[in-house]
C-alpha atoms as a PDB file:
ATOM      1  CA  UNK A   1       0.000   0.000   0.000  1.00  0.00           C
ATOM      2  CA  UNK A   2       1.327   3.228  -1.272  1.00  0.00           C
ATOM      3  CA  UNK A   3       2.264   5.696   1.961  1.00  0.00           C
ATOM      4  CA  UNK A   4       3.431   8.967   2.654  1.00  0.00           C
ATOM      5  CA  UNK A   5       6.977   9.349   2.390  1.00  0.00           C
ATOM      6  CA  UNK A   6       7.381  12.657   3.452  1.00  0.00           C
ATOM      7  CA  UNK A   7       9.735  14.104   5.897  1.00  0.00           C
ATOM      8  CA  UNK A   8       8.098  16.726   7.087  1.00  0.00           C
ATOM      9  CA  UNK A   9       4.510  14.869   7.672  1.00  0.00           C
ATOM     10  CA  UNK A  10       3.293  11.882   7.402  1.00  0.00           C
ATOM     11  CA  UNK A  11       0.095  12.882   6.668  1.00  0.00           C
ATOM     12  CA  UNK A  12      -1.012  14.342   3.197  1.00  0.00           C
ATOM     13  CA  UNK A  13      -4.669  15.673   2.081  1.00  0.00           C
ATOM     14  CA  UNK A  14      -4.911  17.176  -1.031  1.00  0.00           C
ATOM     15  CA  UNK A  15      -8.378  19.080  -2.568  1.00  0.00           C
ATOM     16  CA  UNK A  16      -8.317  20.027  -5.374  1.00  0.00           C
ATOM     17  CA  UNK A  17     -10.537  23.815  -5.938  1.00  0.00           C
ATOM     18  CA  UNK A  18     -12.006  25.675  -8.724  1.00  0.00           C
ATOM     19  CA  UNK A  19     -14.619  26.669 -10.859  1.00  0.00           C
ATOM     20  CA  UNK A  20     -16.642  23.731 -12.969  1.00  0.00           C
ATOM     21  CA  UNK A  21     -14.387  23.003 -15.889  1.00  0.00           C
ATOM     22  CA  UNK A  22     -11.308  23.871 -15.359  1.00  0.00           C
ATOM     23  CA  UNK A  23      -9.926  20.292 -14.543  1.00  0.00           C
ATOM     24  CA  UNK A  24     -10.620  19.062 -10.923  1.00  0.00           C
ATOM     25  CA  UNK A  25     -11.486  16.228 -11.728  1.00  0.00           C
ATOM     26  CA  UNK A  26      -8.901  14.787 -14.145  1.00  0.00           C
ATOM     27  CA  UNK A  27      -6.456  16.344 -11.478  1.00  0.00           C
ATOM     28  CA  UNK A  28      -8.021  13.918  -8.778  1.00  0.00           C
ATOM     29  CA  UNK A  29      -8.169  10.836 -11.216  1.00  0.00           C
ATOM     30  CA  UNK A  30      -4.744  11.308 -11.842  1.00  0.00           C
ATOM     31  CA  UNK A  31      -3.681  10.819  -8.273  1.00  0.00           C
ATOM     32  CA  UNK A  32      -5.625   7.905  -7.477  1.00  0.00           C
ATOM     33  CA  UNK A  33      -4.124   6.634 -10.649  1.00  0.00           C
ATOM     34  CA  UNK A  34      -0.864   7.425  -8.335  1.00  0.00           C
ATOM     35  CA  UNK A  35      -2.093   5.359  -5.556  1.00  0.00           C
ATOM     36  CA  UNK A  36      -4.117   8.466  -3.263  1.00  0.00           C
ATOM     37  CA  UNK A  37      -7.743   7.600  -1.957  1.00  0.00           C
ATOM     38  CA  UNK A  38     -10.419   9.725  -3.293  1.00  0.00           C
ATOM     39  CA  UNK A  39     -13.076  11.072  -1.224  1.00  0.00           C
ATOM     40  CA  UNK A  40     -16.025  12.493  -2.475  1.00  0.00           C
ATOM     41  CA  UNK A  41     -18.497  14.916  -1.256  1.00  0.00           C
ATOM     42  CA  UNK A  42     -20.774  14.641  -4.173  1.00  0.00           C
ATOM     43  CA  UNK A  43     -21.022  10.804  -2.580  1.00  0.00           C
ATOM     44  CA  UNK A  44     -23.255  12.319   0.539  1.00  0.00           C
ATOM     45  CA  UNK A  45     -25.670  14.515  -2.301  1.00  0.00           C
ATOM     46  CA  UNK A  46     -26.328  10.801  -4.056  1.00  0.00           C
ATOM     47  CA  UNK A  47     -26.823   9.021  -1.178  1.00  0.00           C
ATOM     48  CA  UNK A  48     -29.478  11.211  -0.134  1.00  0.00           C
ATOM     49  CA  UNK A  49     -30.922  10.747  -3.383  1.00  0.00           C
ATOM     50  CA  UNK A  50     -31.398   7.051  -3.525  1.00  0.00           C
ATOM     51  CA  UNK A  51     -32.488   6.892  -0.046  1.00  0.00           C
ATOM     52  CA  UNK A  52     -35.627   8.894  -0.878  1.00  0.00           C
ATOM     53  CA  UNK A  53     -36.417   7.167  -3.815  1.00  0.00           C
ATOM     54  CA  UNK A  54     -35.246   9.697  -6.298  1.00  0.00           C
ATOM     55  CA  UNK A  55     -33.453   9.491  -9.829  1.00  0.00           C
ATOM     56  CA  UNK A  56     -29.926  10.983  -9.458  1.00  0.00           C
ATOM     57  CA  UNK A  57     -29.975  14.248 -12.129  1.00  0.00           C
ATOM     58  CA  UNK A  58     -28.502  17.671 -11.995  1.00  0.00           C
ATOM     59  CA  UNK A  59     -31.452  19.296 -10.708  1.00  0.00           C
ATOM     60  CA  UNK A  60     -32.082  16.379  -7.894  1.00  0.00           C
ATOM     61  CA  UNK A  61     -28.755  17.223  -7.244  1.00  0.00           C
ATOM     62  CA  UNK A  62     -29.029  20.671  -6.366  1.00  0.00           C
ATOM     63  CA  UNK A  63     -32.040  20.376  -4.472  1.00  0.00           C
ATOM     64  CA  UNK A  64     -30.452  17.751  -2.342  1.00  0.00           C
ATOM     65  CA  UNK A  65     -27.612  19.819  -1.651  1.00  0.00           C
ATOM     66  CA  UNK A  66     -29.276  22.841  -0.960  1.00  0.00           C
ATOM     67  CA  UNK A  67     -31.405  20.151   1.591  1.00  0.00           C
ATOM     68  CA  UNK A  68     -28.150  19.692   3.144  1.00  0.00           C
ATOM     69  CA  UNK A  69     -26.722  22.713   3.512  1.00  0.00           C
ATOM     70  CA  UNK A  70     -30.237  23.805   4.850  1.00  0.00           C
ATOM     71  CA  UNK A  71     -30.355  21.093   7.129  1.00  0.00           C
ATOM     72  CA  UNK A  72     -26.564  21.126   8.804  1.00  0.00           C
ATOM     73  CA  UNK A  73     -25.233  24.817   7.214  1.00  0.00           C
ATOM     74  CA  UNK A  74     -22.375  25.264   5.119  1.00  0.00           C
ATOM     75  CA  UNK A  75     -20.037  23.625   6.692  1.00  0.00           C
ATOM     76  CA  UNK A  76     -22.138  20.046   6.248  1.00  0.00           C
ATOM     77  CA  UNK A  77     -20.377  18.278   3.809  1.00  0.00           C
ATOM     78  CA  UNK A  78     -17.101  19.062   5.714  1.00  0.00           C
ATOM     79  CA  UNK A  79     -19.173  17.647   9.000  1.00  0.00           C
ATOM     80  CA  UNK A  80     -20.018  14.622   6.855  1.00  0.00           C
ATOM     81  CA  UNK A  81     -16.911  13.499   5.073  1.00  0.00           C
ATOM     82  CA  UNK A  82     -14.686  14.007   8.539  1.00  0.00           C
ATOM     83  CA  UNK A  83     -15.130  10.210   9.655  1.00  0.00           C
ATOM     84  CA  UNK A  84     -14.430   8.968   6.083  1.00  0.00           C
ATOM     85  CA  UNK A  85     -11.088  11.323   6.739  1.00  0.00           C
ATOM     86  CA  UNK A  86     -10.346   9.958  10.100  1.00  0.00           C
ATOM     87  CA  UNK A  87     -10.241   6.431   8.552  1.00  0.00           C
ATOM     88  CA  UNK A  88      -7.824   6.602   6.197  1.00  0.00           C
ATOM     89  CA  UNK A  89      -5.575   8.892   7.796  1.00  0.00           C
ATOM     90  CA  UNK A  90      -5.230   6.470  10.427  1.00  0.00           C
ATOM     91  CA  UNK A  91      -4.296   4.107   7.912  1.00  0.00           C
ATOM     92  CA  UNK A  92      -1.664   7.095   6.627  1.00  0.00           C
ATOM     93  CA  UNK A  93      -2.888   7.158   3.061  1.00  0.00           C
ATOM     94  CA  UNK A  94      -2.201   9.865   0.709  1.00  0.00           C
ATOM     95  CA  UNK A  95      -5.803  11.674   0.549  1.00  0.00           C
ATOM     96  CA  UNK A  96      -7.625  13.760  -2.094  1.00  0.00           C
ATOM     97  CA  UNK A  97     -10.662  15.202  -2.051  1.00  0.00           C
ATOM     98  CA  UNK A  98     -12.897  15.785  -4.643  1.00  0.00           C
ATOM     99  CA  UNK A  99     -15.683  18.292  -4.305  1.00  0.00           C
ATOM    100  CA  UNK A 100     -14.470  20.805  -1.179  1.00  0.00           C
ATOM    101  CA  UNK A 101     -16.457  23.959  -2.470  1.00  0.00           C
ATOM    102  CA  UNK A 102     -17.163  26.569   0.741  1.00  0.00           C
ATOM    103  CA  UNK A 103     -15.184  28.320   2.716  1.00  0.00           C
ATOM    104  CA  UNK A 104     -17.455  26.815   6.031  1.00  0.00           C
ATOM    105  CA  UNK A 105     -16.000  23.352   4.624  1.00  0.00           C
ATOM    106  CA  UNK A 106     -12.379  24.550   4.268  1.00  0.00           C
ATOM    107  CA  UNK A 107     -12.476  25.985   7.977  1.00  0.00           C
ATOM    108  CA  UNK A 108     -14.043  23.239   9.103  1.00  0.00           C
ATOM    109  CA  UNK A 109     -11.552  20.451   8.072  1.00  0.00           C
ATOM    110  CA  UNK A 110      -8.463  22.995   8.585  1.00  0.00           C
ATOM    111  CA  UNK A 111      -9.717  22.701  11.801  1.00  0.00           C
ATOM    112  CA  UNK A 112      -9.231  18.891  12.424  1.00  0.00           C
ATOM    113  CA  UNK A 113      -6.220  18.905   9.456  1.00  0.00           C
ATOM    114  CA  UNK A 114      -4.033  21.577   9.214  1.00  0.00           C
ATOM    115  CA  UNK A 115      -1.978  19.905   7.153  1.00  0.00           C
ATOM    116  CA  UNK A 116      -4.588  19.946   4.299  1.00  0.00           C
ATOM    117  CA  UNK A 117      -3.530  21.571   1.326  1.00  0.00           C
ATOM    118  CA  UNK A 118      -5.954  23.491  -1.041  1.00  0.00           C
ATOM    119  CA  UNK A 119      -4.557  23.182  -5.016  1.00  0.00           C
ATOM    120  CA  UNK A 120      -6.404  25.791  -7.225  1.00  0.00           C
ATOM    121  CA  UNK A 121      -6.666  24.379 -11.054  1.00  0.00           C
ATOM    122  CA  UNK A 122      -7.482  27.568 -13.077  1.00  0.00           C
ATOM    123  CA  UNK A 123      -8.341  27.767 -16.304  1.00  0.00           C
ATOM    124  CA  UNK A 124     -10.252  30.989 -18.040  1.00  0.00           C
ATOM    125  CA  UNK A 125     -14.254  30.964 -18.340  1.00  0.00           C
ATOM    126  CA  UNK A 126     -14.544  30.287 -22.010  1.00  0.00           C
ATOM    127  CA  UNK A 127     -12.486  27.295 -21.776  1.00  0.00           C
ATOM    128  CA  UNK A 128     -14.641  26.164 -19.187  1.00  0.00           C
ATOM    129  CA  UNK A 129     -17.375  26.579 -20.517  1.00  0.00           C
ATOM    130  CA  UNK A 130     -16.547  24.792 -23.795  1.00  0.00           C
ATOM    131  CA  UNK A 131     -15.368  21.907 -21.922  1.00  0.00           C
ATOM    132  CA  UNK A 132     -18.947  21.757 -19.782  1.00  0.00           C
ATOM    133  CA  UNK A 133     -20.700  22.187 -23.563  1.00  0.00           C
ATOM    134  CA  UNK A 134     -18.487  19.127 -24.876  1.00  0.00           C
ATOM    135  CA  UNK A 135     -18.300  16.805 -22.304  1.00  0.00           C
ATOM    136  CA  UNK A 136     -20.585  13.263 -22.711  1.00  0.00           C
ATOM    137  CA  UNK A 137     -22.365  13.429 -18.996  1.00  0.00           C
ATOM    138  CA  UNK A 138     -24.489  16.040 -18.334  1.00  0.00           C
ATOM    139  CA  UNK A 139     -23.108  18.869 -20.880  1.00  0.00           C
ATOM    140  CA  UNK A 140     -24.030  22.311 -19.961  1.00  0.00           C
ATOM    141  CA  UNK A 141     -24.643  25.453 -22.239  1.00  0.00           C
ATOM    142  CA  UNK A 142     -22.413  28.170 -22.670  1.00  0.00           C
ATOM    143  CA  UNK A 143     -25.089  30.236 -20.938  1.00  0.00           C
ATOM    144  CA  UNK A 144     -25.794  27.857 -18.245  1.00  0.00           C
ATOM    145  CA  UNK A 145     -22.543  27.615 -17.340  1.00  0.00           C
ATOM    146  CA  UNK A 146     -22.312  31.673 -16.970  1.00  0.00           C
ATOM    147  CA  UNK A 147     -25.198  31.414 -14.532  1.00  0.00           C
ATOM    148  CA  UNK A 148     -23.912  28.585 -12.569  1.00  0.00           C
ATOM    149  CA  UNK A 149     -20.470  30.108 -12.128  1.00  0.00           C
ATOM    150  CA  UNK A 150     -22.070  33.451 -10.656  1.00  0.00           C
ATOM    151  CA  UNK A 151     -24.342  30.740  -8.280  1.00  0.00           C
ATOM    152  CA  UNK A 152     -21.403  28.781  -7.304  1.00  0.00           C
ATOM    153  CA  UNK A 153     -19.601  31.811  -5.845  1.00  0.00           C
ATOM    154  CA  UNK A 154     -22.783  33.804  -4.232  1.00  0.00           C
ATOM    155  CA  UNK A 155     -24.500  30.736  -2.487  1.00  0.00           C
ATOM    156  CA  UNK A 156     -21.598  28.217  -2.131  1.00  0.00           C
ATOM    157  CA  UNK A 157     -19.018  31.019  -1.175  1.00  0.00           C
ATOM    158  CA  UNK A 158     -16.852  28.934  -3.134  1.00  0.00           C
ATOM    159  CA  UNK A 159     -14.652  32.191  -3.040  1.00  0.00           C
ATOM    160  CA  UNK A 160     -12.517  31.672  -0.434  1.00  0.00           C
ATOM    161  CA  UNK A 161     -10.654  28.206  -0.907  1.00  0.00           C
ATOM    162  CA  UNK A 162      -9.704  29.962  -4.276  1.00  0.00           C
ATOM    163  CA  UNK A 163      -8.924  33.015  -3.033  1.00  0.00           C
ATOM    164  CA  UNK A 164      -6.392  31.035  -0.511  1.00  0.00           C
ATOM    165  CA  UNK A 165      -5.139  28.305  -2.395  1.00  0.00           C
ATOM    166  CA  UNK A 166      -1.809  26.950  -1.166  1.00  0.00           C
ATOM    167  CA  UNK A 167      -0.893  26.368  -4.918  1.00  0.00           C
ATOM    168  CA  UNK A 168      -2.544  27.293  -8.276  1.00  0.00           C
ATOM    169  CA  UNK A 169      -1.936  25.018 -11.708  1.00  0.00           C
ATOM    170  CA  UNK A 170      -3.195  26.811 -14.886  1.00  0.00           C
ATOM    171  CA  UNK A 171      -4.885  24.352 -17.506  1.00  0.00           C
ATOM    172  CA  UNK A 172      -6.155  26.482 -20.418  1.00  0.00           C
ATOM    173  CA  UNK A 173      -4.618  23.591 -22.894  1.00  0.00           C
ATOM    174  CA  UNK A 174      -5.613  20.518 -23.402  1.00  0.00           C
ATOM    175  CA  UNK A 175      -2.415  18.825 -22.840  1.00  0.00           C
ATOM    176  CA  UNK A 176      -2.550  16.102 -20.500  1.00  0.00           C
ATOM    177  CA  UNK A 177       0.926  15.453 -20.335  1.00  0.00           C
ATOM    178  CA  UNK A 178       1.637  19.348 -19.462  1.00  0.00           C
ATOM    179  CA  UNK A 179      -0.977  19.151 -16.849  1.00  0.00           C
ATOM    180  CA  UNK A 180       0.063  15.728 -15.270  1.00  0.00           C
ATOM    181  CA  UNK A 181       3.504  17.389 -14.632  1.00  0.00           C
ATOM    182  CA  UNK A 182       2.600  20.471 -13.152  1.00  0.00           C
ATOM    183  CA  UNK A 183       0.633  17.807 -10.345  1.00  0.00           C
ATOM    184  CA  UNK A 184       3.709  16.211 -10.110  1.00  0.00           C
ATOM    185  CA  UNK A 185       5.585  19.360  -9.098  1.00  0.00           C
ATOM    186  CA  UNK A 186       3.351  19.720  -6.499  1.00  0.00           C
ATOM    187  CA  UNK A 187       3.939  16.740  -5.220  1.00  0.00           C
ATOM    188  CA  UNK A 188       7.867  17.121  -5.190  1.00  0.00           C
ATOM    189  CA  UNK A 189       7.543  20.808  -3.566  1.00  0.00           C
ATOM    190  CA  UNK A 190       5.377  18.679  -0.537  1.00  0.00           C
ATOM    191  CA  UNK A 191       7.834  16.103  -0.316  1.00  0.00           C
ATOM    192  CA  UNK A 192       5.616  13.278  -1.475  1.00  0.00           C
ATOM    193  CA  UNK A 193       7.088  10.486  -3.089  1.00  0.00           C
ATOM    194  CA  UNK A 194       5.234   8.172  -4.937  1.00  0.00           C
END
């Protein structure tokens, strides 16, 4: 089993942060490709889903997470996915997680982890936005896209683990190989061999 060979810690949790499109997550498939454990918020929205009998869409989606949020505040999908955390860092896996959107969630797990360490993937809106058009699952309009980017930021105050990243990899080009390395670099300037 892969581990943490890191000097300085040997505990590593990675998320991955940004706005819908810009790479997050081919960023966090690459890792677990590398041998981290994935954990997924979106995994509490779906579960919530099923449990009520529902069909898992985009607009189920959103409802159910709004549910949540409603239900437990902001910070709830940080409150969730903390026992899933305490698990495998006991096991001292490499962790990335895939989905951390609000600030409430960031201060939340900083909280219990201070070793976590937010990676911004930036890549400009019409970029984006072509890659939401273009992709197989769920594509999203041009215009759609707009909206939700404005809605991510005013009622997920997704602002803040962007505005604070600990690092920032720009992927305007679709060049995996390119991308793949500036992870890697990442990885070597936090000590992590794999």
């Amino acid at each position: 089993m892969l581990k943490n060979k890191s000097t300085s810690s040997s505990k590593t949790i990675l998320a991955f942060v940004g706005m819908p499109g810009a790479g997050k997550s081919e960023a966090t498939k690459y890792l677990l490709d590398k041998g981290f454990k994935s954990l997924r918020f979106g995994d509490f929205t779906e579960e919530a889903i099923k449990k009520e009998g529902f069909e898992i869409t985009t607009e189920n989606e959103k409802i159910f997470r709004e549910k949540i949020r409603k239900e437990m505040g902001m910070g709830a999908y940080g409150i969730l996915i903390k026992p899933k955390i305490d698990a495998l860092i006991k096991k001292n896996d490499l962790i990335v997680l895939d989905g951390l959107y609000s600030w409430e969630e960031f201060i939340y797990l900083r909280k219990y982890f201070p070793f976590l360490k937010l990676v911004l993937i930036y890549a400009e809106p019409p970029i984006r936005h072509e890659r939401l058009a273009l992709r197989k699952i769920r594509p999203i309009s041009t215009n759609d896209s707009s909206t939700r980017d404005i809605r991510e930021i005013e009622k997920l105050n997704k602002g803040g683990p962007i505005a604070i990243a600990d690092f920032c990899i720009t992927n305007n080009e679709d060049n995996f190989p390119s991308f793949y390395k500036k992870i890697d670099e990442i990885l070597e300037r936090l000590d992590i061999k794999i």
